[in-house]
PDB file of N, CA and C in Angstrom:
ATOM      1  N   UNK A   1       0.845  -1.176   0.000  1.00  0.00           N
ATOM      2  CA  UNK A   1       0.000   0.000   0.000  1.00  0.00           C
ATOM      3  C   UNK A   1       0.887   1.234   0.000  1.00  0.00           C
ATOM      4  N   UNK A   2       0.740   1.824  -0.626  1.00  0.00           N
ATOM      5  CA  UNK A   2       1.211   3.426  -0.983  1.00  0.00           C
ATOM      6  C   UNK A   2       0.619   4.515  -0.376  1.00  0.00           C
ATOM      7  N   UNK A   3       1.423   5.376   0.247  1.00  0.00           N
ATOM      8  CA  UNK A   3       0.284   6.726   1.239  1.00  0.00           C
ATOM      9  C   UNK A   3       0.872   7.486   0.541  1.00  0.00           C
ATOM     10  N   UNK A   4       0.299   8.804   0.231  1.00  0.00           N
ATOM     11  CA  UNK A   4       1.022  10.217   0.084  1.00  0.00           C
ATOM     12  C   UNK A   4       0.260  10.634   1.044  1.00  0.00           C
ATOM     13  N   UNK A   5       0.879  12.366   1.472  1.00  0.00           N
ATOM     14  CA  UNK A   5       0.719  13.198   2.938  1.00  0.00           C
ATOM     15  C   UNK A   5       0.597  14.553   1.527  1.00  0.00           C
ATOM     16  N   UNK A   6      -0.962  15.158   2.254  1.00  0.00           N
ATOM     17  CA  UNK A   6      -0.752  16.413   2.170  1.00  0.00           C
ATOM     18  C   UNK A   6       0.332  17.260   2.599  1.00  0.00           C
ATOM     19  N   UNK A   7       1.032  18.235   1.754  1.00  0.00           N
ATOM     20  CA  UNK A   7       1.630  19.291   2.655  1.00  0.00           C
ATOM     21  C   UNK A   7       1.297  20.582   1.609  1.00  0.00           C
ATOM     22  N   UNK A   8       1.713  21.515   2.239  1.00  0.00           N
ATOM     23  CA  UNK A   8       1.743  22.946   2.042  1.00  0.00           C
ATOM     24  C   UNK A   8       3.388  23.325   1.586  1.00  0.00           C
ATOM     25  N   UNK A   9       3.059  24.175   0.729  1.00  0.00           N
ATOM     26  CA  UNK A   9       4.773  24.127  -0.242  1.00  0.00           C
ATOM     27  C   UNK A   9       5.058  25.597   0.553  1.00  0.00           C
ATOM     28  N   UNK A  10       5.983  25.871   1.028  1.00  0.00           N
ATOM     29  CA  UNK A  10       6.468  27.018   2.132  1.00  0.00           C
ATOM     30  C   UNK A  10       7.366  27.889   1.403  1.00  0.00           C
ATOM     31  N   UNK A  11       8.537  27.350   0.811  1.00  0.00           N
ATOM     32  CA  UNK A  11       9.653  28.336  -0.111  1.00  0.00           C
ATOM     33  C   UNK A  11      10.100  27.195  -1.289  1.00  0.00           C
ATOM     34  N   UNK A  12      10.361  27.617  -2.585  1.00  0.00           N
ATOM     35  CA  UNK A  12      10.734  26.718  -3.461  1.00  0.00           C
ATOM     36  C   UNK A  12      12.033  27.473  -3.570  1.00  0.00           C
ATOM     37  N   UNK A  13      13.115  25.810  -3.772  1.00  0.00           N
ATOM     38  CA  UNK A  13      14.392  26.071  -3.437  1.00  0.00           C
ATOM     39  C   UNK A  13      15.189  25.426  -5.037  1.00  0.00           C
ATOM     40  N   UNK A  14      16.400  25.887  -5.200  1.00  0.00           N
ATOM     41  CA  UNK A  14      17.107  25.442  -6.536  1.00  0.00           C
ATOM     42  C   UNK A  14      17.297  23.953  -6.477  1.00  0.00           C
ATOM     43  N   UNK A  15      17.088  23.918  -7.619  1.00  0.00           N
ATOM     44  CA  UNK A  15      17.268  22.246  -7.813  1.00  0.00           C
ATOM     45  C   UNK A  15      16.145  22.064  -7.972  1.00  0.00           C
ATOM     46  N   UNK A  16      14.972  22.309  -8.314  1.00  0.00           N
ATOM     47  CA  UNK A  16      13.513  21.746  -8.222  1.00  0.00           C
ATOM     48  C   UNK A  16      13.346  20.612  -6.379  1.00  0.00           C
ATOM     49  N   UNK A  17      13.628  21.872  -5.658  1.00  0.00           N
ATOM     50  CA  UNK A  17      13.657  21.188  -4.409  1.00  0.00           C
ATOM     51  C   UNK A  17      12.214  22.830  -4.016  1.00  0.00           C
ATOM     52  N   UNK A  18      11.527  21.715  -3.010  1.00  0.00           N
ATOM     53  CA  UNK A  18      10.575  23.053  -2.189  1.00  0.00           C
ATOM     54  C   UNK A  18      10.602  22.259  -0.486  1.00  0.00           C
ATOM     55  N   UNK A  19      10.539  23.303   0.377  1.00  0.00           N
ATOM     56  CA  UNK A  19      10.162  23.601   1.716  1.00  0.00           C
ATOM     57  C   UNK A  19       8.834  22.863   1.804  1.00  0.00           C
ATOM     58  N   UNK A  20       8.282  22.059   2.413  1.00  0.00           N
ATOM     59  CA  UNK A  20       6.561  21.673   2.800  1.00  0.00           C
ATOM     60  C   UNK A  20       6.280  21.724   4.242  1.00  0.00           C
ATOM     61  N   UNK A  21       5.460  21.881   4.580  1.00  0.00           N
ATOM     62  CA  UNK A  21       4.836  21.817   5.720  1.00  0.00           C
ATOM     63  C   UNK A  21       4.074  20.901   5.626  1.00  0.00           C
ATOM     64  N   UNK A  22       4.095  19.901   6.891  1.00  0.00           N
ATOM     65  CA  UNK A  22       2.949  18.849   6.856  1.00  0.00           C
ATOM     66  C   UNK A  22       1.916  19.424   7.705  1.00  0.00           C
ATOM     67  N   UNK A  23       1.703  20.139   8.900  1.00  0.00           N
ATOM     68  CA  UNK A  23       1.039  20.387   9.876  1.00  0.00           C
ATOM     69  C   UNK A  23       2.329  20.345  10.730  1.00  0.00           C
ATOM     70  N   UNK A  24       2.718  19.391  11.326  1.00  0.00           N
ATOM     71  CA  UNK A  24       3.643  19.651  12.572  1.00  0.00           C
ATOM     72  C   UNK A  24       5.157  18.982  12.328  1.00  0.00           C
ATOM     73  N   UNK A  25       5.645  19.143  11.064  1.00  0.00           N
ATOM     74  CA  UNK A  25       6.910  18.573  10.404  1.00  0.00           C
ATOM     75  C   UNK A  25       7.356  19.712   9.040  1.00  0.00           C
ATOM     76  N   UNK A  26       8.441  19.974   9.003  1.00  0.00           N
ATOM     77  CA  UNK A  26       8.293  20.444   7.729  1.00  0.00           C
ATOM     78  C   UNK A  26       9.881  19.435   7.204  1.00  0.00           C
ATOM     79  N   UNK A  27       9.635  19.935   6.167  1.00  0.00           N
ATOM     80  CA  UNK A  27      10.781  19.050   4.936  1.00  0.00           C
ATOM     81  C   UNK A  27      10.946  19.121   3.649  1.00  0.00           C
ATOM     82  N   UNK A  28      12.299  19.215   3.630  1.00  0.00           N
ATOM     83  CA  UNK A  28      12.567  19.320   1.428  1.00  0.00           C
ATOM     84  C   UNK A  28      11.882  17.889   0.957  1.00  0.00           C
ATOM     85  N   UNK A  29      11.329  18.286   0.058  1.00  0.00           N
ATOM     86  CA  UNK A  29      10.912  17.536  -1.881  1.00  0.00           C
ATOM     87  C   UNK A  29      11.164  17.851  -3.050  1.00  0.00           C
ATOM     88  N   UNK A  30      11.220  17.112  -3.536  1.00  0.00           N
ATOM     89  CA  UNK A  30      11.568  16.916  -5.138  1.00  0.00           C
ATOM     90  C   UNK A  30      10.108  17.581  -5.345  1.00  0.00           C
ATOM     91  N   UNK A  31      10.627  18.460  -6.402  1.00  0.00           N
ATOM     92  CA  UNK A  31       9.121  19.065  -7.162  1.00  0.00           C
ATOM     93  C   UNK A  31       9.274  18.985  -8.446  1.00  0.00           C
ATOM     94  N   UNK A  32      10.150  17.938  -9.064  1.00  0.00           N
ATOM     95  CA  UNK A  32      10.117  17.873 -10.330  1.00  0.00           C
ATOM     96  C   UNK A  32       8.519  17.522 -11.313  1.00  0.00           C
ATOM     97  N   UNK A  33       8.068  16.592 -10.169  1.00  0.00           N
ATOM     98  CA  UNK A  33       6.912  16.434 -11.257  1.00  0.00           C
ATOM     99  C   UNK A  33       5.230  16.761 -11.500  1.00  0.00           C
ATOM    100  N   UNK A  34       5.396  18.527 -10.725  1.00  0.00           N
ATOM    101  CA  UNK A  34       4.505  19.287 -10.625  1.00  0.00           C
ATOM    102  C   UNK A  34       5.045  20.413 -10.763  1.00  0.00           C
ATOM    103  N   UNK A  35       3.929  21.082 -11.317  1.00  0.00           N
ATOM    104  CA  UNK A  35       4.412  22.616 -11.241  1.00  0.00           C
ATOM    105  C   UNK A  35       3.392  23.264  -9.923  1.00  0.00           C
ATOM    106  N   UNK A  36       4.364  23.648  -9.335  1.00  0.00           N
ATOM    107  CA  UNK A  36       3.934  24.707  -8.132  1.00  0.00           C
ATOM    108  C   UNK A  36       4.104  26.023  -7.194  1.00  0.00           C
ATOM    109  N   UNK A  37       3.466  26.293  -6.711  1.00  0.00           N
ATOM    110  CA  UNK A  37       3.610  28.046  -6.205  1.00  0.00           C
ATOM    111  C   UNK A  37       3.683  27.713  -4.961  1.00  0.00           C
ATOM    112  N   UNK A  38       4.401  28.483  -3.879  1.00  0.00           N
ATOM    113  CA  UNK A  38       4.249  28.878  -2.276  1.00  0.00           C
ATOM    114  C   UNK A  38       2.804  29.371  -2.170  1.00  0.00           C
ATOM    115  N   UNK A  39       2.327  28.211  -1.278  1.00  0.00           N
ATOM    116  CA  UNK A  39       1.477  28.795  -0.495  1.00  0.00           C
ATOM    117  C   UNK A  39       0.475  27.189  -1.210  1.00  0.00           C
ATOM    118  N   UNK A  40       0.523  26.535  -2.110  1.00  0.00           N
ATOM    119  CA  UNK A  40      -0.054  25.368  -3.185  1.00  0.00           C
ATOM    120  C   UNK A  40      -0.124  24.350  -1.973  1.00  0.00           C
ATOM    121  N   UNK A  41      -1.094  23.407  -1.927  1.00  0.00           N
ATOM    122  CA  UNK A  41      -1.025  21.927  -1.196  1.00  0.00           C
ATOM    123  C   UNK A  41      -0.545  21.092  -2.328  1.00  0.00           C
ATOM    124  N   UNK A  42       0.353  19.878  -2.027  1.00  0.00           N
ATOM    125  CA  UNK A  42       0.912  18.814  -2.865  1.00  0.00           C
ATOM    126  C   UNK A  42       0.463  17.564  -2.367  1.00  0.00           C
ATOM    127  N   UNK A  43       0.129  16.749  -2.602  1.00  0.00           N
ATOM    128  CA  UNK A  43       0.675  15.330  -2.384  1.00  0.00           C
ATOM    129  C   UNK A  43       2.147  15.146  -2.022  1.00  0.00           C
ATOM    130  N   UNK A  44       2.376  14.343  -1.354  1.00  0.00           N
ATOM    131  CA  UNK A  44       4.261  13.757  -1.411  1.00  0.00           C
ATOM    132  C   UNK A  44       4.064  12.267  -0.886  1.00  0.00           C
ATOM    133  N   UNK A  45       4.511  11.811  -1.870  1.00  0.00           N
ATOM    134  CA  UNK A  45       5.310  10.036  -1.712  1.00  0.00           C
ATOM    135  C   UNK A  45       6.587  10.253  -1.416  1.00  0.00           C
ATOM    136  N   UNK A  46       7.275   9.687  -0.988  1.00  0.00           N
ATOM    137  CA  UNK A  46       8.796   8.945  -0.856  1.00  0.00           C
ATOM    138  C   UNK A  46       9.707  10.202  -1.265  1.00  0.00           C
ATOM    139  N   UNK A  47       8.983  11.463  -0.581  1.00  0.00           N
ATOM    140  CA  UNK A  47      10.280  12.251  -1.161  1.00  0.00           C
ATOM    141  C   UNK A  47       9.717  13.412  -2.170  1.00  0.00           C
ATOM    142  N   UNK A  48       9.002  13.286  -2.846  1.00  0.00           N
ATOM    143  CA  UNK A  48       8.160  13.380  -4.185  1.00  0.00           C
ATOM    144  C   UNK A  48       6.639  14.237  -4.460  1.00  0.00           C
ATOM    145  N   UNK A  49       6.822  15.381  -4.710  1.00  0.00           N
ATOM    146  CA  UNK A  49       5.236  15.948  -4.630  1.00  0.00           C
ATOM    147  C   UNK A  49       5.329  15.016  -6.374  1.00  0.00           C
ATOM    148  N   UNK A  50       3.548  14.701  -5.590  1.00  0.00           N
ATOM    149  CA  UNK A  50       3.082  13.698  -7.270  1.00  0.00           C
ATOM    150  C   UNK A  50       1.568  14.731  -7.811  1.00  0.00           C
ATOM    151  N   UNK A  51       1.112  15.356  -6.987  1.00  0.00           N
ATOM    152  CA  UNK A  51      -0.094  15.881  -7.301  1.00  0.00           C
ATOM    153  C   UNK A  51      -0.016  17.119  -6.470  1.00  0.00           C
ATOM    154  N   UNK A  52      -0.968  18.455  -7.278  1.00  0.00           N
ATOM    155  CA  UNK A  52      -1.198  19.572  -6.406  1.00  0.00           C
ATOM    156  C   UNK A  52      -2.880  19.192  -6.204  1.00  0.00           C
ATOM    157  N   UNK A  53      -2.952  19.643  -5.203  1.00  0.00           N
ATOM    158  CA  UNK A  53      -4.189  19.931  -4.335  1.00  0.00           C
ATOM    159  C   UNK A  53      -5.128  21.430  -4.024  1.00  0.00           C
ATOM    160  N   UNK A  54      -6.370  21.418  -4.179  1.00  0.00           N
ATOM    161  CA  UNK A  54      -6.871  22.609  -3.602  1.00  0.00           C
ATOM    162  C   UNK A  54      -6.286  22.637  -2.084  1.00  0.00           C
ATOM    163  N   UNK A  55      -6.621  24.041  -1.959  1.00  0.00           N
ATOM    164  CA  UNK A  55      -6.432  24.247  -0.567  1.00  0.00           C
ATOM    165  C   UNK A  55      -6.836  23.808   0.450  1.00  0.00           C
ATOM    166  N   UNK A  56      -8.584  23.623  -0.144  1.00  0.00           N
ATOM    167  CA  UNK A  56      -9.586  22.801   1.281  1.00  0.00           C
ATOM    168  C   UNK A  56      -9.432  21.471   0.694  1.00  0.00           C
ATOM    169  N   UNK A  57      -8.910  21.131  -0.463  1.00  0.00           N
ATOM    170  CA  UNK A  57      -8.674  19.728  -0.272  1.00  0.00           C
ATOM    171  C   UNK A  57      -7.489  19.030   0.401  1.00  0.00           C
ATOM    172  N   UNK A  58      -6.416  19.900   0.445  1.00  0.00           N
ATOM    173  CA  UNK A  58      -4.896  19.673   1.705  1.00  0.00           C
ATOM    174  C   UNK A  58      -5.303  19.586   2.731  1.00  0.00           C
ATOM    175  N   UNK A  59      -6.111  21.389   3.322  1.00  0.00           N
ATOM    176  CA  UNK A  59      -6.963  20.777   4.442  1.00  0.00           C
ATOM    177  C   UNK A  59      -7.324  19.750   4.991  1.00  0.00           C
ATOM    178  N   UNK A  60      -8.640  19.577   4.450  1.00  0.00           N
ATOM    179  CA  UNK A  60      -9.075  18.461   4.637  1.00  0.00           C
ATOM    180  C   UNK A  60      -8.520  17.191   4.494  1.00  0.00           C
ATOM    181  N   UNK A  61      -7.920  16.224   3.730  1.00  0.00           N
ATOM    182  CA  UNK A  61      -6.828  15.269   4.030  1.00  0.00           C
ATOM    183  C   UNK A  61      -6.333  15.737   5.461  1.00  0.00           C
ATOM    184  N   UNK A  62      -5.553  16.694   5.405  1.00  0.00           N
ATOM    185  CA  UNK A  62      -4.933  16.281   6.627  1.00  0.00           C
ATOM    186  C   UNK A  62      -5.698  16.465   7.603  1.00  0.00           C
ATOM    187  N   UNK A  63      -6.455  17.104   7.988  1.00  0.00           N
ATOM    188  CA  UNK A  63      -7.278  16.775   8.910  1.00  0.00           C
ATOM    189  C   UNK A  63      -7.848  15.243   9.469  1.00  0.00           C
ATOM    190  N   UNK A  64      -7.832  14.371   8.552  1.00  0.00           N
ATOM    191  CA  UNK A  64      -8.396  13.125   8.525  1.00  0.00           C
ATOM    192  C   UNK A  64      -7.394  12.561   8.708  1.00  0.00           C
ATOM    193  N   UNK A  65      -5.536  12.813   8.031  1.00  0.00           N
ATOM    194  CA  UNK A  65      -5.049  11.490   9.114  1.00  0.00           C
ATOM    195  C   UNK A  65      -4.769  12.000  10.051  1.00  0.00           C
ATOM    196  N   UNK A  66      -4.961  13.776  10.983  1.00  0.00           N
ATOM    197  CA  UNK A  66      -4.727  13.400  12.160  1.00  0.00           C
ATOM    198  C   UNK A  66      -6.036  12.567  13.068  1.00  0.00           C
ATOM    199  N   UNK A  67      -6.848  12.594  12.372  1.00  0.00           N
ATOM    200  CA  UNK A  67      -8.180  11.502  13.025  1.00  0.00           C
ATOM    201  C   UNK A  67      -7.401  10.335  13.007  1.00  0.00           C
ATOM    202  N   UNK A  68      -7.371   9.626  11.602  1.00  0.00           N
ATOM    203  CA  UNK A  68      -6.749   8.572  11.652  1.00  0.00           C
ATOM    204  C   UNK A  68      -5.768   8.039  12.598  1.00  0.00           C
ATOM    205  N   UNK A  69      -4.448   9.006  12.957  1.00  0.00           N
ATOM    206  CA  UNK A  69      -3.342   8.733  14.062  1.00  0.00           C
ATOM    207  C   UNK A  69      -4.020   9.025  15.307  1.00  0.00           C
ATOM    208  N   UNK A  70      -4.947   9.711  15.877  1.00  0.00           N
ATOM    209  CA  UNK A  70      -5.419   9.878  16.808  1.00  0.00           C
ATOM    210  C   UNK A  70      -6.238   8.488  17.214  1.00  0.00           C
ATOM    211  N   UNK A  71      -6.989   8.205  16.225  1.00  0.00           N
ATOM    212  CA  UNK A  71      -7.541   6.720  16.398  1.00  0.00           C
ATOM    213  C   UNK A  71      -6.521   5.557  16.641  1.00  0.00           C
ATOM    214  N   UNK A  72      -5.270   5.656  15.822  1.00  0.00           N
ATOM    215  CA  UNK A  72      -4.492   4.769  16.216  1.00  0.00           C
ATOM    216  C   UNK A  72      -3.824   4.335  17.366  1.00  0.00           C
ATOM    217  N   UNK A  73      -3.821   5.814  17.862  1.00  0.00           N
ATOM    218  CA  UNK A  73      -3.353   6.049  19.227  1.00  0.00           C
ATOM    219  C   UNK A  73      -3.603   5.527  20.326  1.00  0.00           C
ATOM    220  N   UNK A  74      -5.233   5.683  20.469  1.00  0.00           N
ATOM    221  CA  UNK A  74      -5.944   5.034  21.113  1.00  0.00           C
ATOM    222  C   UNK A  74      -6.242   3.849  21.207  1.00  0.00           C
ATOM    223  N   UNK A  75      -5.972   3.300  20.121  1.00  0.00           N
ATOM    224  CA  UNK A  75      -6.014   1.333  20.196  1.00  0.00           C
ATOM    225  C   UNK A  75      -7.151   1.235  20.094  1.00  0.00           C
ATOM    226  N   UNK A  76      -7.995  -0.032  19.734  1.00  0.00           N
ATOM    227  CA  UNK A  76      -8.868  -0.709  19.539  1.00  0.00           C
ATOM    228  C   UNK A  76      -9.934  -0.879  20.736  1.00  0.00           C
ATOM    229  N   UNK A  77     -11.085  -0.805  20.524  1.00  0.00           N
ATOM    230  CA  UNK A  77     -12.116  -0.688  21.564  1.00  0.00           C
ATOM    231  C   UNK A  77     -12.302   0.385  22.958  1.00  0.00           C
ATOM    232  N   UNK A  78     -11.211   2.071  22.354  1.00  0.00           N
ATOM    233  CA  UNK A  78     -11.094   2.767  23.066  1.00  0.00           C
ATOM    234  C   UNK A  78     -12.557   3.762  22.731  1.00  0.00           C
ATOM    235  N   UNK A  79     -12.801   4.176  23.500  1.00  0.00           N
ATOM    236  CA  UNK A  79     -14.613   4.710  23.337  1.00  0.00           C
ATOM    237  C   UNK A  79     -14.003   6.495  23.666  1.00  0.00           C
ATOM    238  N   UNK A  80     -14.383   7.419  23.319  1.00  0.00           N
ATOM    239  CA  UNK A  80     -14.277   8.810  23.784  1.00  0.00           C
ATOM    240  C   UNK A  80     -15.463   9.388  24.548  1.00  0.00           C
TER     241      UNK A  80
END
């Protein structure tokens, strides 16, 4: 199974390298195989923005895996 992570593209750097923000991580990517602006949501695999994103659609993704890790967190048959 394959995940990509929303992020938010922060400063684009030489080399077809950009700045992302995940929510609470940031980190260089390869932006070779999108074209994108500061301030754009991406997809990123392995390193790799593969897709740009609306804004409320970055949003939203990430919003959902911090549900997701929050659920994980909690383990199985944990009730809120």
């Amino acid at each position: 199974m394959c995940i990509a992570v929303p992020a938010e593209i922060l400063e684009i750097r030489d080399g077809n390298v950009a700045l992302v923000d995940y929510g609470d991580l940031q980190q260089e990517v390869r932006i070779d195989l999108v074209d994108v602006a500061v301030g754009e949501f991406v997809l990123v695999h392995v390193g790799f923005a593969i897709q740009r994103l609306s804004r409320e659609e970055g949003l939203e993704t990430r919003e959902l895996f911090k549900e997701v890790y929050k659920a994980m967190e909690e383990g199985p048959g944990h009730h809120a």
